[in-house]
C-alpha atoms as a PDB file:
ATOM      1  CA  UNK A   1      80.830 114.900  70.579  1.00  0.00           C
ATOM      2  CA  UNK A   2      82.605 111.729  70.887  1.00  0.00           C
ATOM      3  CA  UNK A   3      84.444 110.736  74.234  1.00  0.00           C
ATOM      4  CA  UNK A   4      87.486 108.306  73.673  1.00  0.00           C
ATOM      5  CA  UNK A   5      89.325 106.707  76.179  1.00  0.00           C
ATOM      6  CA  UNK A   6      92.763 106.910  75.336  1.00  0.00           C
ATOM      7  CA  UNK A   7      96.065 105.540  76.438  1.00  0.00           C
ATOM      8  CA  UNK A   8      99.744 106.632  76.494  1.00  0.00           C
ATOM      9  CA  UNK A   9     102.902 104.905  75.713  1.00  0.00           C
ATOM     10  CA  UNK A  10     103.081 105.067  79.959  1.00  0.00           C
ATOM     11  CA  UNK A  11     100.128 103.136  80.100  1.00  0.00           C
ATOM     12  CA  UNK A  12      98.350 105.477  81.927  1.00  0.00           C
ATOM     13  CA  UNK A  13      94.866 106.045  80.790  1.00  0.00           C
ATOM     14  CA  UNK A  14      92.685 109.230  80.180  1.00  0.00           C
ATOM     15  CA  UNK A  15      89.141 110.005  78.653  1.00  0.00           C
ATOM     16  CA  UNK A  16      88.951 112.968  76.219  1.00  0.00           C
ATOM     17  CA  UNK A  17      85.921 114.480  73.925  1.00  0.00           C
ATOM     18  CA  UNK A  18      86.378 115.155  70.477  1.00  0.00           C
ATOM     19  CA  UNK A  19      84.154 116.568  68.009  1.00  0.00           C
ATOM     20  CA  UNK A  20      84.896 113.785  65.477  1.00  0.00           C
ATOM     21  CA  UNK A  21      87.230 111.008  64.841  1.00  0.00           C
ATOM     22  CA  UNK A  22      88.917 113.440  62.187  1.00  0.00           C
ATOM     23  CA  UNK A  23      89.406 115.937  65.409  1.00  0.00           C
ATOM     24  CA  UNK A  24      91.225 113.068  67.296  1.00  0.00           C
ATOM     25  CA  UNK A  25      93.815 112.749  64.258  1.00  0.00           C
ATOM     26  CA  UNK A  26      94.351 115.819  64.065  1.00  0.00           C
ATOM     27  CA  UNK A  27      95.533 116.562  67.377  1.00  0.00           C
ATOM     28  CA  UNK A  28      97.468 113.188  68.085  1.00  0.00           C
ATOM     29  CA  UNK A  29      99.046 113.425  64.522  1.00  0.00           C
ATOM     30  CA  UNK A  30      99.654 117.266  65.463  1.00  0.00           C
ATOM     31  CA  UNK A  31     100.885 116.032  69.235  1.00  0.00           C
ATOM     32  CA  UNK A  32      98.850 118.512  70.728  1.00  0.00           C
ATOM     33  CA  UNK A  33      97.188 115.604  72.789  1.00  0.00           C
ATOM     34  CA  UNK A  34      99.152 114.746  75.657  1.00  0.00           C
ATOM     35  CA  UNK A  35      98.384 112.454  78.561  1.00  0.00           C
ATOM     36  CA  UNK A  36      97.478 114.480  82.137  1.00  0.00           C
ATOM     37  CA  UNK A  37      99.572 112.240  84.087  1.00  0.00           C
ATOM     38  CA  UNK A  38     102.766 112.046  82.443  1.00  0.00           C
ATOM     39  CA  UNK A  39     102.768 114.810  79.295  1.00  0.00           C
ATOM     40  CA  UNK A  40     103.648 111.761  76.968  1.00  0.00           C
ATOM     41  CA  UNK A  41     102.299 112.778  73.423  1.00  0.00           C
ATOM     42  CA  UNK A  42     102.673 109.237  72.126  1.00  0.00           C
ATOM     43  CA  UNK A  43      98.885 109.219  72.534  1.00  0.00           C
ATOM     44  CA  UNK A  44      96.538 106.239  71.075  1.00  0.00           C
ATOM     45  CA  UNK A  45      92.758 104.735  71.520  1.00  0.00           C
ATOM     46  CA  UNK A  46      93.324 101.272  72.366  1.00  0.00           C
ATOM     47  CA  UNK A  47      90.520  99.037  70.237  1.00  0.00           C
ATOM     48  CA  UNK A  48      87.709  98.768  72.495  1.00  0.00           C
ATOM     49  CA  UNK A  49      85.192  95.453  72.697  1.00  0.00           C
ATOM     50  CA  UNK A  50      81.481  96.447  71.518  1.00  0.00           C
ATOM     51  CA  UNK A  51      78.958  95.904  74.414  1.00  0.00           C
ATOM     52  CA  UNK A  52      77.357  92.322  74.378  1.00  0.00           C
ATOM     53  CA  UNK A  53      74.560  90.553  75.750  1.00  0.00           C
ATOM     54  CA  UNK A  54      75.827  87.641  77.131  1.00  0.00           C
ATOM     55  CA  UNK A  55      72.473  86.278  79.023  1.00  0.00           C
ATOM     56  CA  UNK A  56      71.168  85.740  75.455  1.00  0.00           C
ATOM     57  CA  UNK A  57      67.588  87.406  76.764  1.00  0.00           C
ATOM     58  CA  UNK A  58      66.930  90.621  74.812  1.00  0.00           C
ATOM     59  CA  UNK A  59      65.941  93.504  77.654  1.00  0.00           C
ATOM     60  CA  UNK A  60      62.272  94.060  78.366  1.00  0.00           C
ATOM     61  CA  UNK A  61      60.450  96.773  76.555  1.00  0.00           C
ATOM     62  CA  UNK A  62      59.219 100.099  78.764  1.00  0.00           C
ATOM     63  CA  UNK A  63      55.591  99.888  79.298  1.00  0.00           C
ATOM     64  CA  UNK A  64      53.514 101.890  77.174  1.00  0.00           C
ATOM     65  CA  UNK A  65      51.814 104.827  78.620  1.00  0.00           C
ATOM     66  CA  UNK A  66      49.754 108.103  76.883  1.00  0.00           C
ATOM     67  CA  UNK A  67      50.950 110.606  79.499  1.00  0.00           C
ATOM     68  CA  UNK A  68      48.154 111.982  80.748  1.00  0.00           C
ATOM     69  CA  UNK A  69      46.968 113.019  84.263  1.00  0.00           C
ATOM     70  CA  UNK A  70      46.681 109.397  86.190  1.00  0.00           C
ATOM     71  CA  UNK A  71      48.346 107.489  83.239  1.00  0.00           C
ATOM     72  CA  UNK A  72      50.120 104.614  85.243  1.00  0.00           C
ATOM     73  CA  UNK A  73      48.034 104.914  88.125  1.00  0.00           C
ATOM     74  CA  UNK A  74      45.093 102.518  86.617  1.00  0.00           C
ATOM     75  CA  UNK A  75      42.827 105.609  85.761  1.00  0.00           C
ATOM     76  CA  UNK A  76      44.229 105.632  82.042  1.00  0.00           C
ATOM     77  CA  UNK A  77      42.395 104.184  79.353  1.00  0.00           C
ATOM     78  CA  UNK A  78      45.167 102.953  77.295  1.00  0.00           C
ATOM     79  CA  UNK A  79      45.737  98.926  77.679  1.00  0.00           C
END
C-alpha cells in the first residue's frame, strides 16, 4: 500500500492509500477520487521533497545484541 498526500484544486489537502501508483490513476483519471472537504474531483499529488540529512552526520548504528536471556544487561558474551 502506498499513502499519498493529495491536494485539490481548493487547496485543501487529504491523505489517501492506494494499492499502487497505477490505482491512483485510475481513480483520479476515472474521478472517483474526490477531496473530503469540498467533493472537488480535480484531485492531484503535489511533487513532494525526498527526506534529507541536512546535519551531514549519517545516524548511529543500533547496538548489536544476540537476544538471549541477559543480552544487554552485561551478562552476554557477545562484544
Amino acid at each position: 500500500m502506498i499513502r499519498y498526500t493529495l491536494r485539490c484544486s481548493q487547496g485543501h489537502t487529504f491523505d489517501e492509500w492506494f494499492a499502487s501508483i497505477g490505482a491512483f490513476e485510475e481513480q483520479r483519471d476515472g474521478e472517483s477520487l474526490r477531496c473530503p472537504e469540498c467533493g472537488d474531483t480535480r484531485v492531484h499529488k503535489p511533487i513532494a521533497a525526498p527526506a534529507v540529512n541536512s546535519s551531514g552526520r549519517q545516524a548511529e548504528p543500533e547496538p548489536a545484541t544476540c537476544g538471549a536471556p541477559g543480552c544487554g544487561g552485561g551478562m552476554c558474551g557477545m562484544p
